[in-house]
C-alpha atoms as a PDB file:
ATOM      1  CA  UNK A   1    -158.921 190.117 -65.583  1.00  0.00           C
ATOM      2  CA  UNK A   2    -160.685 186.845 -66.927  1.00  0.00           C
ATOM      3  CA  UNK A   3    -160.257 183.762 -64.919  1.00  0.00           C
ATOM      4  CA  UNK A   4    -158.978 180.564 -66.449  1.00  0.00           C
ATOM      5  CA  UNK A   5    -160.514 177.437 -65.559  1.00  0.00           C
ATOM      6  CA  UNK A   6    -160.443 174.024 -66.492  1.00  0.00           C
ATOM      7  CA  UNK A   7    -163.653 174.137 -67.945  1.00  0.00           C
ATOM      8  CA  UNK A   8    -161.868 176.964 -70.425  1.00  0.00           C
ATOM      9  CA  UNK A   9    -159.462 174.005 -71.502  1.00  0.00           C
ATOM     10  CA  UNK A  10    -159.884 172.409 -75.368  1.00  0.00           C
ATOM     11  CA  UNK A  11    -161.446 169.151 -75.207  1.00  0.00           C
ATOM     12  CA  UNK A  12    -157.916 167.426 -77.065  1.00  0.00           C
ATOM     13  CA  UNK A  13    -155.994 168.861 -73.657  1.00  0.00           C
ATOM     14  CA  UNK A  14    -158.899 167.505 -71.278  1.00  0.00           C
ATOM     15  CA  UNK A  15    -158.378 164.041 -72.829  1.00  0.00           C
ATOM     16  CA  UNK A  16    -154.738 163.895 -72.688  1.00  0.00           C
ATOM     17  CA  UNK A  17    -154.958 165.138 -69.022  1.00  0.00           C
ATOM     18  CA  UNK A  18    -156.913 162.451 -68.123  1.00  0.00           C
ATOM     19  CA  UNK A  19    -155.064 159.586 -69.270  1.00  0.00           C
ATOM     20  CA  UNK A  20    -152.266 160.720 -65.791  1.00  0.00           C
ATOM     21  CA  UNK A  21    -155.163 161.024 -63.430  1.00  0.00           C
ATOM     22  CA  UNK A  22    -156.501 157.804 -61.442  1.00  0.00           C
ATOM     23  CA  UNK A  23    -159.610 156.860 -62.630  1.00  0.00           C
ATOM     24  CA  UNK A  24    -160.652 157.035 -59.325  1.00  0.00           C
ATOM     25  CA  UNK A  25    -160.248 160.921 -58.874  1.00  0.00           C
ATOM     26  CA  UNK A  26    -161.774 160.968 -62.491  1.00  0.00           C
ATOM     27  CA  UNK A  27    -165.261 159.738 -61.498  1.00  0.00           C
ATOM     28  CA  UNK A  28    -165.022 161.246 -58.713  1.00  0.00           C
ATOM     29  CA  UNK A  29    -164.276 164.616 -59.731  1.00  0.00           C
ATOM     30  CA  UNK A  30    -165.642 165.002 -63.088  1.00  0.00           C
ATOM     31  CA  UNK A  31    -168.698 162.665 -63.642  1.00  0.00           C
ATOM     32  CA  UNK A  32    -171.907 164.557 -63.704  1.00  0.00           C
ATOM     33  CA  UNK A  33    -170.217 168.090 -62.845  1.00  0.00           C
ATOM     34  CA  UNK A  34    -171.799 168.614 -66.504  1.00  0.00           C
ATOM     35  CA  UNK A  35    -172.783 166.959 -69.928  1.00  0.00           C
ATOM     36  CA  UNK A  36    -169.075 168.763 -71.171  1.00  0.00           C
ATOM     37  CA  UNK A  37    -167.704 166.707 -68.914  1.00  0.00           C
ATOM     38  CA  UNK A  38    -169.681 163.121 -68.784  1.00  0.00           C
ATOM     39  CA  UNK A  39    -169.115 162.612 -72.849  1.00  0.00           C
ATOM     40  CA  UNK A  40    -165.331 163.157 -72.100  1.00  0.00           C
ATOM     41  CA  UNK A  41    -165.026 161.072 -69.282  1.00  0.00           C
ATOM     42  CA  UNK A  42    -166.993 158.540 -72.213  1.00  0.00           C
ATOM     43  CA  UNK A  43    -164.861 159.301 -74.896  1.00  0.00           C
ATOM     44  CA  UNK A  44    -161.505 158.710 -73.338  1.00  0.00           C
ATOM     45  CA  UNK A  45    -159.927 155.209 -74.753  1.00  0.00           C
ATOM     46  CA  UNK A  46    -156.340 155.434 -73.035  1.00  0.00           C
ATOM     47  CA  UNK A  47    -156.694 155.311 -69.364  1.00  0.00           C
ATOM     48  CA  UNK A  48    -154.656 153.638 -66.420  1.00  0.00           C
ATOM     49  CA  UNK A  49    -155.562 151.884 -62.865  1.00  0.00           C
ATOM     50  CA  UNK A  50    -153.168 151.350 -60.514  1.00  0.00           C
ATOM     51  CA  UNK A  51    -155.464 148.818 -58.897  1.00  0.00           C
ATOM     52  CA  UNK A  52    -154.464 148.293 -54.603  1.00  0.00           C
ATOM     53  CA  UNK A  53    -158.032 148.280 -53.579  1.00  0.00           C
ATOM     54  CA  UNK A  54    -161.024 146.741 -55.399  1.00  0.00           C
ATOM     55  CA  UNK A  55    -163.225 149.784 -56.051  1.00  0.00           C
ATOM     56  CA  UNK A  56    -165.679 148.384 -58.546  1.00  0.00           C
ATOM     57  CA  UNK A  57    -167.899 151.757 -58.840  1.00  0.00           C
ATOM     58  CA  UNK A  58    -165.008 153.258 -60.601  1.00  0.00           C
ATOM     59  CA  UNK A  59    -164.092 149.852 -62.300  1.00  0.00           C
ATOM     60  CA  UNK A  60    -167.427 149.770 -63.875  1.00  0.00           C
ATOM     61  CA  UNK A  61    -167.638 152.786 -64.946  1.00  0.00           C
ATOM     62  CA  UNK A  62    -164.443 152.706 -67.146  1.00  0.00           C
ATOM     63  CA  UNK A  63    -163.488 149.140 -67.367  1.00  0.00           C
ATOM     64  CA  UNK A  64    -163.847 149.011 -71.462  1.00  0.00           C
ATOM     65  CA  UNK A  65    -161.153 152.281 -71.410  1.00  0.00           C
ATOM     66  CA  UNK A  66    -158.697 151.043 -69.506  1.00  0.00           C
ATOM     67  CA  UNK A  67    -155.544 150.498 -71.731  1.00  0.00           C
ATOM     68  CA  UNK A  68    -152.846 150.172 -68.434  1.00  0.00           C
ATOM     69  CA  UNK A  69    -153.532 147.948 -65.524  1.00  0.00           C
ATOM     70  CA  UNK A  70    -151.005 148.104 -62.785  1.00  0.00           C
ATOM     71  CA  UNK A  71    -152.075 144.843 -59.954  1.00  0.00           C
ATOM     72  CA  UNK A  72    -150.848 145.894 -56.761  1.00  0.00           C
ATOM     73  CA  UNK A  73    -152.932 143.609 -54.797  1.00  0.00           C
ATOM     74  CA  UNK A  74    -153.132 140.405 -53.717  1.00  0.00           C
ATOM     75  CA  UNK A  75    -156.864 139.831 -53.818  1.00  0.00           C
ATOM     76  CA  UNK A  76    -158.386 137.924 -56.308  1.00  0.00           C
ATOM     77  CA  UNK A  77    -159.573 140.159 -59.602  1.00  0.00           C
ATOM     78  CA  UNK A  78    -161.730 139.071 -62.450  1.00  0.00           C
ATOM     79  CA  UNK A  79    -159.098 140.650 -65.106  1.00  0.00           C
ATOM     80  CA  UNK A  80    -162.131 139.769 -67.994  1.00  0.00           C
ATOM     81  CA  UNK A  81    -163.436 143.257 -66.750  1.00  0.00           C
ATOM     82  CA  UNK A  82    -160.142 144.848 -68.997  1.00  0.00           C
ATOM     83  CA  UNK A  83    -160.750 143.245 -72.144  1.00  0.00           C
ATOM     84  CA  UNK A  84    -158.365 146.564 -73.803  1.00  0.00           C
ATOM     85  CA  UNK A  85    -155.561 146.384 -71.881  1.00  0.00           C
ATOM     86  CA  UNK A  86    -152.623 146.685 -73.723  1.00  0.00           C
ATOM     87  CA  UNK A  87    -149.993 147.436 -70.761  1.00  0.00           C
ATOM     88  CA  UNK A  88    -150.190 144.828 -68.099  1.00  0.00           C
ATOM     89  CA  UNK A  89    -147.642 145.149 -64.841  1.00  0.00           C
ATOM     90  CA  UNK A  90    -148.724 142.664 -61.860  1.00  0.00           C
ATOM     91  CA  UNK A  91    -146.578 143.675 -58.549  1.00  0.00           C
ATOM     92  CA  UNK A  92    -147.814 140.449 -56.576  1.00  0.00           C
ATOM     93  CA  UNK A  93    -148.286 137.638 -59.025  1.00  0.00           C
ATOM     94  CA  UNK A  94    -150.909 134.562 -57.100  1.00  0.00           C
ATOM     95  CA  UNK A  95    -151.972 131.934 -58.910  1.00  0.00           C
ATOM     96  CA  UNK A  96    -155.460 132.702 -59.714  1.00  0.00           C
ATOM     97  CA  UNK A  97    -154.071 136.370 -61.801  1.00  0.00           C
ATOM     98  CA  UNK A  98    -151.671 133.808 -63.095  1.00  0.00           C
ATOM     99  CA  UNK A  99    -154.139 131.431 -64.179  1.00  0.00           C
ATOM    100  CA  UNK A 100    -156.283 134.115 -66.384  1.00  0.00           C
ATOM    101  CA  UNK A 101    -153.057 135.545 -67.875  1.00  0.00           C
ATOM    102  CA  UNK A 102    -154.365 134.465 -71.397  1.00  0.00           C
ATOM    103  CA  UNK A 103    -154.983 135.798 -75.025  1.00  0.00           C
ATOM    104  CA  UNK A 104    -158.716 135.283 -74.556  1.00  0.00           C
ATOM    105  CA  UNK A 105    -158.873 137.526 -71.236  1.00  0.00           C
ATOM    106  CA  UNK A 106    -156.077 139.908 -72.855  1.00  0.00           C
ATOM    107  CA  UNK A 107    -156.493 139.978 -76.698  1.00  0.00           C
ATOM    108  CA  UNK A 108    -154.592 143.286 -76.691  1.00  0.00           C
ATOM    109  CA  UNK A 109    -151.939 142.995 -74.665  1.00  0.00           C
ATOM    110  CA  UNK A 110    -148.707 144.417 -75.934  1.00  0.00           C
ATOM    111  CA  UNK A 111    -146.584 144.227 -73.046  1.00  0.00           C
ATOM    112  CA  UNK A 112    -146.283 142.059 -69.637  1.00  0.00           C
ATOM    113  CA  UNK A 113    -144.146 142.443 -66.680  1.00  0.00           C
ATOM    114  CA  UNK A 114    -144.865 140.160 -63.666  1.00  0.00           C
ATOM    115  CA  UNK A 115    -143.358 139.967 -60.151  1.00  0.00           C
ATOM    116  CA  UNK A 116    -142.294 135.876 -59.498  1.00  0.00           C
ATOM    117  CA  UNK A 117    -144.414 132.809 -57.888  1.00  0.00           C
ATOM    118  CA  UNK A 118    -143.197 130.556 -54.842  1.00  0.00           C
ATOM    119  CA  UNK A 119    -143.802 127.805 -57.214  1.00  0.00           C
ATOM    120  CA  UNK A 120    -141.829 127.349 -60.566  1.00  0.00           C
ATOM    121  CA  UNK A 121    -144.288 124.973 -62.986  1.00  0.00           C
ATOM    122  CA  UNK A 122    -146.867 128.083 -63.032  1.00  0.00           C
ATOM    123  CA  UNK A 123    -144.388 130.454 -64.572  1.00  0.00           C
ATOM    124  CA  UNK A 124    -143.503 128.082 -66.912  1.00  0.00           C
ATOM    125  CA  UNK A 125    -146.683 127.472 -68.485  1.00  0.00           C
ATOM    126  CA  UNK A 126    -146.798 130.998 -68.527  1.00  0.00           C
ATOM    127  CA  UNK A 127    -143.757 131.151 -70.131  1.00  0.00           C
ATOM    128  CA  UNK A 128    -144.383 128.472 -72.452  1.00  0.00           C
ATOM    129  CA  UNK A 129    -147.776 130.488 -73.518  1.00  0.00           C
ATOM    130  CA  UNK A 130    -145.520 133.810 -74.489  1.00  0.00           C
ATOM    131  CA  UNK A 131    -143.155 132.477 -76.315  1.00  0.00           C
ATOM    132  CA  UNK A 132    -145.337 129.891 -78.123  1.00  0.00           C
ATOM    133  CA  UNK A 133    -147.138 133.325 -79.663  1.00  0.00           C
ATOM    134  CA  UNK A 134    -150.249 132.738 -77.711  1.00  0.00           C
ATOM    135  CA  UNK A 135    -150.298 136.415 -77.472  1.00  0.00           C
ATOM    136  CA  UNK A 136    -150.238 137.712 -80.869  1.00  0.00           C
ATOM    137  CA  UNK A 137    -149.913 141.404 -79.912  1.00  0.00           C
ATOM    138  CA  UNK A 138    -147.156 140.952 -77.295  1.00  0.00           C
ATOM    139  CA  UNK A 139    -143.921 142.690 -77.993  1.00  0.00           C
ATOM    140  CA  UNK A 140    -142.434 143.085 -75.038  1.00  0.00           C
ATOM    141  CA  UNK A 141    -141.973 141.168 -71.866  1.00  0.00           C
ATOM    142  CA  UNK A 142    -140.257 141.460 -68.501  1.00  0.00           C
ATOM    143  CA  UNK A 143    -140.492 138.117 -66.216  1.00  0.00           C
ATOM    144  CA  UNK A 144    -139.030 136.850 -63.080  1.00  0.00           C
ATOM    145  CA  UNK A 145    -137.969 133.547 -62.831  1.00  0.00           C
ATOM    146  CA  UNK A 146    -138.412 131.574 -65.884  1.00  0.00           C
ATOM    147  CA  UNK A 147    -136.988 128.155 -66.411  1.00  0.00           C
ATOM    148  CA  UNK A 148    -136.143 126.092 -69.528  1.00  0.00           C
ATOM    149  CA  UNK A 149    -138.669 123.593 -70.456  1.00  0.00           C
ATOM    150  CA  UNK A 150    -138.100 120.508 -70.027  1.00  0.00           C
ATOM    151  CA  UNK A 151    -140.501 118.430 -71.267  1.00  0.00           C
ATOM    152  CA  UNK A 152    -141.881 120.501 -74.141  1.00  0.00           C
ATOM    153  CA  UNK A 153    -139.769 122.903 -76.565  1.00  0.00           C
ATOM    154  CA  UNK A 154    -141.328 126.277 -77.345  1.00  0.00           C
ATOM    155  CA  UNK A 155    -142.824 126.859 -80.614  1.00  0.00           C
ATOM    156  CA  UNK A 156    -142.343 130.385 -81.823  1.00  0.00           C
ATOM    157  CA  UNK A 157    -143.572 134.276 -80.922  1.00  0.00           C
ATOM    158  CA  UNK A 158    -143.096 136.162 -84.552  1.00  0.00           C
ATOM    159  CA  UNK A 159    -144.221 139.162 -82.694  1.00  0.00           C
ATOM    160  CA  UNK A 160    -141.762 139.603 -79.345  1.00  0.00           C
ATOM    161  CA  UNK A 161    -139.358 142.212 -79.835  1.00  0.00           C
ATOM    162  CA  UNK A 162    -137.678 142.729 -76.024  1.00  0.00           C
ATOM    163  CA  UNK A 163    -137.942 140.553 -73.483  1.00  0.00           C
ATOM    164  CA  UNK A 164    -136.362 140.920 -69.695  1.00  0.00           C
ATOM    165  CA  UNK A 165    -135.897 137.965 -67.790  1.00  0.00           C
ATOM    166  CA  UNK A 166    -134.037 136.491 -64.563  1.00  0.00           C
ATOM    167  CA  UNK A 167    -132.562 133.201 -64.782  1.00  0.00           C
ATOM    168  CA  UNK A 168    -130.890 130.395 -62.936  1.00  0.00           C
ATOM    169  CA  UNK A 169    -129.565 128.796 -66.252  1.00  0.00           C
ATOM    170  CA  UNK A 170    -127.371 129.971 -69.204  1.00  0.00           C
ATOM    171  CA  UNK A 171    -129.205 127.211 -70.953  1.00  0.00           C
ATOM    172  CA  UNK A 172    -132.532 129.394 -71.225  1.00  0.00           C
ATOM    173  CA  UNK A 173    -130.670 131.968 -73.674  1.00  0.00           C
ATOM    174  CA  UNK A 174    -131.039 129.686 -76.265  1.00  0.00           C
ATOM    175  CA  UNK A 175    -133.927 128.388 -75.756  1.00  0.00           C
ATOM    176  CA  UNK A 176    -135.158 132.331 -75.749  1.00  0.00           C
ATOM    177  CA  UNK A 177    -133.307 132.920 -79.420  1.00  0.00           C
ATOM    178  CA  UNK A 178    -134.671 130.252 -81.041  1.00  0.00           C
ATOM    179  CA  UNK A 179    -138.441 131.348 -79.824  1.00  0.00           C
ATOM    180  CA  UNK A 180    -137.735 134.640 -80.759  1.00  0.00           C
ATOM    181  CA  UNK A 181    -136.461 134.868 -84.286  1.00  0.00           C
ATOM    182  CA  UNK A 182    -137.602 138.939 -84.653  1.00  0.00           C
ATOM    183  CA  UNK A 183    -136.047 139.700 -80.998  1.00  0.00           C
ATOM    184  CA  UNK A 184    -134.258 142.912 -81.077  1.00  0.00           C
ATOM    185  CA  UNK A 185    -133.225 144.133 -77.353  1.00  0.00           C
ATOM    186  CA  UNK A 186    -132.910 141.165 -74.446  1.00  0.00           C
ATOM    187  CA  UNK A 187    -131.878 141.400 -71.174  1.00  0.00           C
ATOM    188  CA  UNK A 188    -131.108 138.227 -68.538  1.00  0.00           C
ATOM    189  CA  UNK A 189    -130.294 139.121 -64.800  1.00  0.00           C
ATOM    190  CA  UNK A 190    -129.097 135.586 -63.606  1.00  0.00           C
ATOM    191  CA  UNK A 191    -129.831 134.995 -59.870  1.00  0.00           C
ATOM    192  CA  UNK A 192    -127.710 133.948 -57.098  1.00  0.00           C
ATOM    193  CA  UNK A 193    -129.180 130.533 -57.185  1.00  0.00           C
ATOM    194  CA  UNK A 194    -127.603 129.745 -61.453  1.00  0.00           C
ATOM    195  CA  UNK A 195    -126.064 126.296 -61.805  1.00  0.00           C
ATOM    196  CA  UNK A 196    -123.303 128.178 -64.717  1.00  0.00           C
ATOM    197  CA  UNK A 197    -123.658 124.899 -66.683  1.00  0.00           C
ATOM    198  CA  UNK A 198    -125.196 124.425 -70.294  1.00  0.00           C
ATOM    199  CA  UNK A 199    -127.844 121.812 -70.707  1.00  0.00           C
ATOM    200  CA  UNK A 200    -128.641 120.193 -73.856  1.00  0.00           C
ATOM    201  CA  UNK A 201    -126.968 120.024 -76.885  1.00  0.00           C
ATOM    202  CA  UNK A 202    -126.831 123.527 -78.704  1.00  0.00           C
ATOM    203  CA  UNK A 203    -127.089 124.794 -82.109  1.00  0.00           C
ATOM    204  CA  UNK A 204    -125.609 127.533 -83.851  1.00  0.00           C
ATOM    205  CA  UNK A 205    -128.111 130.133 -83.804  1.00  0.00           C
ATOM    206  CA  UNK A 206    -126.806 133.223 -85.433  1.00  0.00           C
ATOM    207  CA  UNK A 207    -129.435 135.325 -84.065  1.00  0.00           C
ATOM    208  CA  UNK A 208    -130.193 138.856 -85.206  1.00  0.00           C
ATOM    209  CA  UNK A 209    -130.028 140.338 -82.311  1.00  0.00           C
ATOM    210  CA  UNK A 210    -129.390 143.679 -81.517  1.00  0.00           C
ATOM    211  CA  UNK A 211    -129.027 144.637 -78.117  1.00  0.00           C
ATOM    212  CA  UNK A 212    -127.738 142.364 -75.405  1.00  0.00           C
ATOM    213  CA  UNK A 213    -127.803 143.390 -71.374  1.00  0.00           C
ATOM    214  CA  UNK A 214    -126.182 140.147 -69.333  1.00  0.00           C
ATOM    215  CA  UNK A 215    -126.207 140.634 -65.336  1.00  0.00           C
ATOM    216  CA  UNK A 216    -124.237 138.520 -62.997  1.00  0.00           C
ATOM    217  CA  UNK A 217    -124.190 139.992 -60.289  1.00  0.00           C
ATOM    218  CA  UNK A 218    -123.400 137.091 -58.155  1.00  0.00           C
ATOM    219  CA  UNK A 219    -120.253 136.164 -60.237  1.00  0.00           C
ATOM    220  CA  UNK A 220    -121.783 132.300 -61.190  1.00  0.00           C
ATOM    221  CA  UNK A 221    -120.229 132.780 -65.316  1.00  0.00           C
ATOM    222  CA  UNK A 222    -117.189 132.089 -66.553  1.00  0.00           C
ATOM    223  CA  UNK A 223    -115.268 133.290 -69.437  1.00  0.00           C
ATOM    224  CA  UNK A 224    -116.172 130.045 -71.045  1.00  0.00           C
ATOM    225  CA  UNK A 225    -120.015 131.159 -70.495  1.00  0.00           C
ATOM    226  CA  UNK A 226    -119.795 134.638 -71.780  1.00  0.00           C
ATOM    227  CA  UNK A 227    -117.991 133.047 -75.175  1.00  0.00           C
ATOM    228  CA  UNK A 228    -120.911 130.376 -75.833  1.00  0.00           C
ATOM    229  CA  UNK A 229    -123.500 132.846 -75.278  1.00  0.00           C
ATOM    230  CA  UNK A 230    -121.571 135.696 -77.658  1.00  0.00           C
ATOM    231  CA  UNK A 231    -121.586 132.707 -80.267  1.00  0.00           C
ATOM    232  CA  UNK A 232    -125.315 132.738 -80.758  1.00  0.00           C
ATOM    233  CA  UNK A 233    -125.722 136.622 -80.970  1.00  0.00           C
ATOM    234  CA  UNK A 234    -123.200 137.661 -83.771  1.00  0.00           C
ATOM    235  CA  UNK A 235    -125.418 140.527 -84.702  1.00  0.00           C
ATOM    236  CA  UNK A 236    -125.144 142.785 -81.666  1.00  0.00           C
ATOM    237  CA  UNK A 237    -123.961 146.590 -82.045  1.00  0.00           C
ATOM    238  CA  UNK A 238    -124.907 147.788 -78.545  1.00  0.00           C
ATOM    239  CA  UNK A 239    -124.083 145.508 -75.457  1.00  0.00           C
ATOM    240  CA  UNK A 240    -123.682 146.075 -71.298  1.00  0.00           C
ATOM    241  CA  UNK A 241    -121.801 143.250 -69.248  1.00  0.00           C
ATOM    242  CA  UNK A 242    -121.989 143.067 -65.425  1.00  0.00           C
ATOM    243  CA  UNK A 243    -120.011 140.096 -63.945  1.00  0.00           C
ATOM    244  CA  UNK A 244    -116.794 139.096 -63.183  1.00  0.00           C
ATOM    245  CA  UNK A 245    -113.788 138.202 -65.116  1.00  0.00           C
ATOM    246  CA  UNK A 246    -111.048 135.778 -64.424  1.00  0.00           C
ATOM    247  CA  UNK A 247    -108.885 136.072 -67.867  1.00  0.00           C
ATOM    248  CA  UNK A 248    -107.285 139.676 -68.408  1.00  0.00           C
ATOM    249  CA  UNK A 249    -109.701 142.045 -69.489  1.00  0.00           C
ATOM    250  CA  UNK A 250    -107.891 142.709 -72.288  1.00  0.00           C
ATOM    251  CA  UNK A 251    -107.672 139.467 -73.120  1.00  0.00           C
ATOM    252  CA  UNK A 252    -111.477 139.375 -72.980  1.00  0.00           C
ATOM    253  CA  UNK A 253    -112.177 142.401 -74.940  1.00  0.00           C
ATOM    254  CA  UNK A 254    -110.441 141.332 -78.020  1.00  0.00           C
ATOM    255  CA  UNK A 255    -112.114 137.593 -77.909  1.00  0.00           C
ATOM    256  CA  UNK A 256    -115.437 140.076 -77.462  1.00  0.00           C
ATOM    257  CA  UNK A 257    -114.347 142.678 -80.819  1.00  0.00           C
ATOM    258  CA  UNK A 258    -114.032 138.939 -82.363  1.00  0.00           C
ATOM    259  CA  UNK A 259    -117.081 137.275 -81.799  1.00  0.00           C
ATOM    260  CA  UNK A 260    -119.291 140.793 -82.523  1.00  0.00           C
ATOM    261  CA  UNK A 261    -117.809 142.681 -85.644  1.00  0.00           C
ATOM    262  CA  UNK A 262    -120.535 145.010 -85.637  1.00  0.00           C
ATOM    263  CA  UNK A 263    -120.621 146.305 -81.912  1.00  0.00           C
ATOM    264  CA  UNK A 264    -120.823 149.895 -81.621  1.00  0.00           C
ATOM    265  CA  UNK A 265    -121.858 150.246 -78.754  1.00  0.00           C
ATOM    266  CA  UNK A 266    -120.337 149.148 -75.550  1.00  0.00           C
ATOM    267  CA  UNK A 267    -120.875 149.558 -71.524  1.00  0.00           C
ATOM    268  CA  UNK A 268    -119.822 147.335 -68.586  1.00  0.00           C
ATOM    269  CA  UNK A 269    -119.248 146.974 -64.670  1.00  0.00           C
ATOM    270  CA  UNK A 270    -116.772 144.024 -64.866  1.00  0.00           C
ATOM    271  CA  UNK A 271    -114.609 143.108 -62.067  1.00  0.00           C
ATOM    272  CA  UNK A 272    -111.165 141.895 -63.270  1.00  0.00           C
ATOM    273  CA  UNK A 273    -109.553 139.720 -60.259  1.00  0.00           C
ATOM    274  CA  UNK A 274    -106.812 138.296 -63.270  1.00  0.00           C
ATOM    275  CA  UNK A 275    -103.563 138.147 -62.416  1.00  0.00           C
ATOM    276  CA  UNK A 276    -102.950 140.903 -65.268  1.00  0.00           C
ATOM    277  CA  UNK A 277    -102.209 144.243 -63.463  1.00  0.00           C
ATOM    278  CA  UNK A 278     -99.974 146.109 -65.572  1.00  0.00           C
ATOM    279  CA  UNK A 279    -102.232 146.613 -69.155  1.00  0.00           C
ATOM    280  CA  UNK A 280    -103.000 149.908 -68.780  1.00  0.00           C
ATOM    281  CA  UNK A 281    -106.417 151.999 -70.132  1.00  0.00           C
ATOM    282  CA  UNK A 282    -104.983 153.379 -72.983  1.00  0.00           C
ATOM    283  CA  UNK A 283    -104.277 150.138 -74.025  1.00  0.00           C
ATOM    284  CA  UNK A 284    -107.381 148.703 -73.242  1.00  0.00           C
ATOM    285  CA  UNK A 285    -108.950 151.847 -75.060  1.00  0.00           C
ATOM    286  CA  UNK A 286    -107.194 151.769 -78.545  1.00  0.00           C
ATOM    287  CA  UNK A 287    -108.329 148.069 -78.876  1.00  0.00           C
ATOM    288  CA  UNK A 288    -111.743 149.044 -80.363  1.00  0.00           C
ATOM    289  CA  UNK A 289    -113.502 152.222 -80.692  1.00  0.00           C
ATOM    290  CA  UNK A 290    -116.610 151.890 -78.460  1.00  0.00           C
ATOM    291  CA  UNK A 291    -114.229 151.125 -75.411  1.00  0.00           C
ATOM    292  CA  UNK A 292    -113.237 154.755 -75.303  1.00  0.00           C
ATOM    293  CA  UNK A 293    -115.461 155.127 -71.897  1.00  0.00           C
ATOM    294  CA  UNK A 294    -114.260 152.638 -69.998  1.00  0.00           C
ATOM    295  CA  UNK A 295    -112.611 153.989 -66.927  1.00  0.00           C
ATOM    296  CA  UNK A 296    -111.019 151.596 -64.143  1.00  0.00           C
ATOM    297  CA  UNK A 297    -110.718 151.498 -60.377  1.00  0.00           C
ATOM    298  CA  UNK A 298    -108.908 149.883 -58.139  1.00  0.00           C
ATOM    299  CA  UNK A 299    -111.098 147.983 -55.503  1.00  0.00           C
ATOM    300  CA  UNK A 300    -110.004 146.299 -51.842  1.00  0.00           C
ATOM    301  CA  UNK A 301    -108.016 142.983 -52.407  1.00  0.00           C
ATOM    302  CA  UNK A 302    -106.451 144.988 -55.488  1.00  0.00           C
ATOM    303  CA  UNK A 303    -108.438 143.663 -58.161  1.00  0.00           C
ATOM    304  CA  UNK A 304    -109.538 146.342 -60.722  1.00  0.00           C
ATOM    305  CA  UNK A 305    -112.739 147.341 -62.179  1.00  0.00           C
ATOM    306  CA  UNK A 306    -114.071 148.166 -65.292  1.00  0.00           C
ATOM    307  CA  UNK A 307    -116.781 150.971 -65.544  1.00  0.00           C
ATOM    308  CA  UNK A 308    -118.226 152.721 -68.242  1.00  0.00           C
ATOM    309  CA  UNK A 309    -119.559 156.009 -67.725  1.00  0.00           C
END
């Protein structure tokens, strides 16, 4: 019986192999076993480093391939060795990866996610950068702690589509729609620390946003706050709500059926501590199609809960 090895294996199923192995393990194990072997290792244009030490043999070698850098170090990295990244995930933001987080460095990248700063006026000129459409490849973005700006407005980004951020201000959602005319899918996880007050005058919007995700977790928003933020995103077909509601939550799901006329799509974790204990879920469930999952439970203190499943 003839042996299979991995030299047997089609050069199309070497490449795609290698784009899941560290490029560590990849110079390591495959450079100069064989000429086979060295032009594949040279011809592969999509692979990742999960960077925690600084091996700069291995950096070298395939620093013009590597589409996804993970940063999972606090050391100091000269990030112009990855002028193709397109995937960008820092674990341990410092200033100095911070500081070269720009479109000359990164002309490629499509999508950011960074861990948050100590202090605040870093991130914001970061954020002011991203949605000013510095980056003109960026789609998608997932940021900690981001602030409104003060001083300076945003311009535009014509090119972000989703964007994830945590927040201590309902004010920044916005200031997010109106820098984001094309956004399709955001997400804001507000923080324990949220002062549930609205700064600034603010405009209608009418956003076309699709998809909204809205977690209060630490119960800072009112009804009130849900409302003005529903106002700017009339557009939305799928939404999830985590946070807690005062009004009945029936009451609240037909101002919600109100404000979004196209919703389709609809999933929560909403704790109810109204006074309202008696509308039942069938009720609540004929209101609107899409709240046909919600089930309810009755927590300690005997408020209720609304779940979807």
């Amino acid at each position: 019986m003839n042996k299979t090895t991995i030299e047997h294996f089609p050069n199309e199923l070497l490449l795609d192999l290698f784009e899941y192995i560290d490029i560590r393990d990849l110079f390591d194990g495959f450079w100069n076993l064989n000429t086979r072997f060295n032009h594949l290792l040279r011809s592969s244009h999509k692979l990742a480093l999960n960077l925690e030490r600084n091996d700069q043999n291995s950096i070298d070698f395939f620093s013009n391939q590597i589409t996804q850098l993970i940063l999972n170090t606090w050391e100091n990295v000269d990030l112009k060795q990855f002028p193709n990244v397109q995937s960008l995930i820092i674990h341990h933001m410092t200033y100095d990866q911070l500081q070269q987080l720009r479109s000359e460095v990164f002309p490629k990248l499509v999508y950011l996610s960074t861990s948050r700063l100590v202090e605040v006026t870093p991130m914001s000129q970061l954020a002011q950068r991203l949605f000013s459409n510095e980056f003109p490849n960026m789609r998608s973005v997932d940021l900690s702690l981001v602030e409104i700006p003060h001083l300076r407005t945003w311009y535009q980004s014509l090119t972000l589509r989703t964007v994830t951020v945590q927040s201590n201000n309902p004010t920044l959602v916005p200031f997010i729609l109106t820098a984001t005319p094309k956004l399709q899918y955001l997400k804001v996880h507000f923080l324990s620390s949220t002062i549930p007050i609205f700064y600034h005058s603010l405009e209608a919007i009418h956003h076309s946003l699709k998809h909204f995700v809205l977690l209060d977790p630490y119960h800072k928003l009112s009804f009130n706050h849900i409302h003005t933020l529903l106002s700017f995103i009339p557009n939305v077909s799928k939404i999830y709500l985590n946070f807690l509601c005062r009004i009945p939550f029936h009451r609240f799901l037909r101002s919600l059926v109100n404000r979004l006329r196209d919703l389709q799509h609809f999933d929560c974790n909403i704790d109810d501590v109204s006074t309202d204990k008696l509308t039942d879920l069938d009720t609540i469930r004929q209101i609107h199609p899409c709240f046909h999952k919600i089930h309810c439970t009755t927590r300690e203190f005997n408020f209720r809960t609304f779940i979807t499943q």
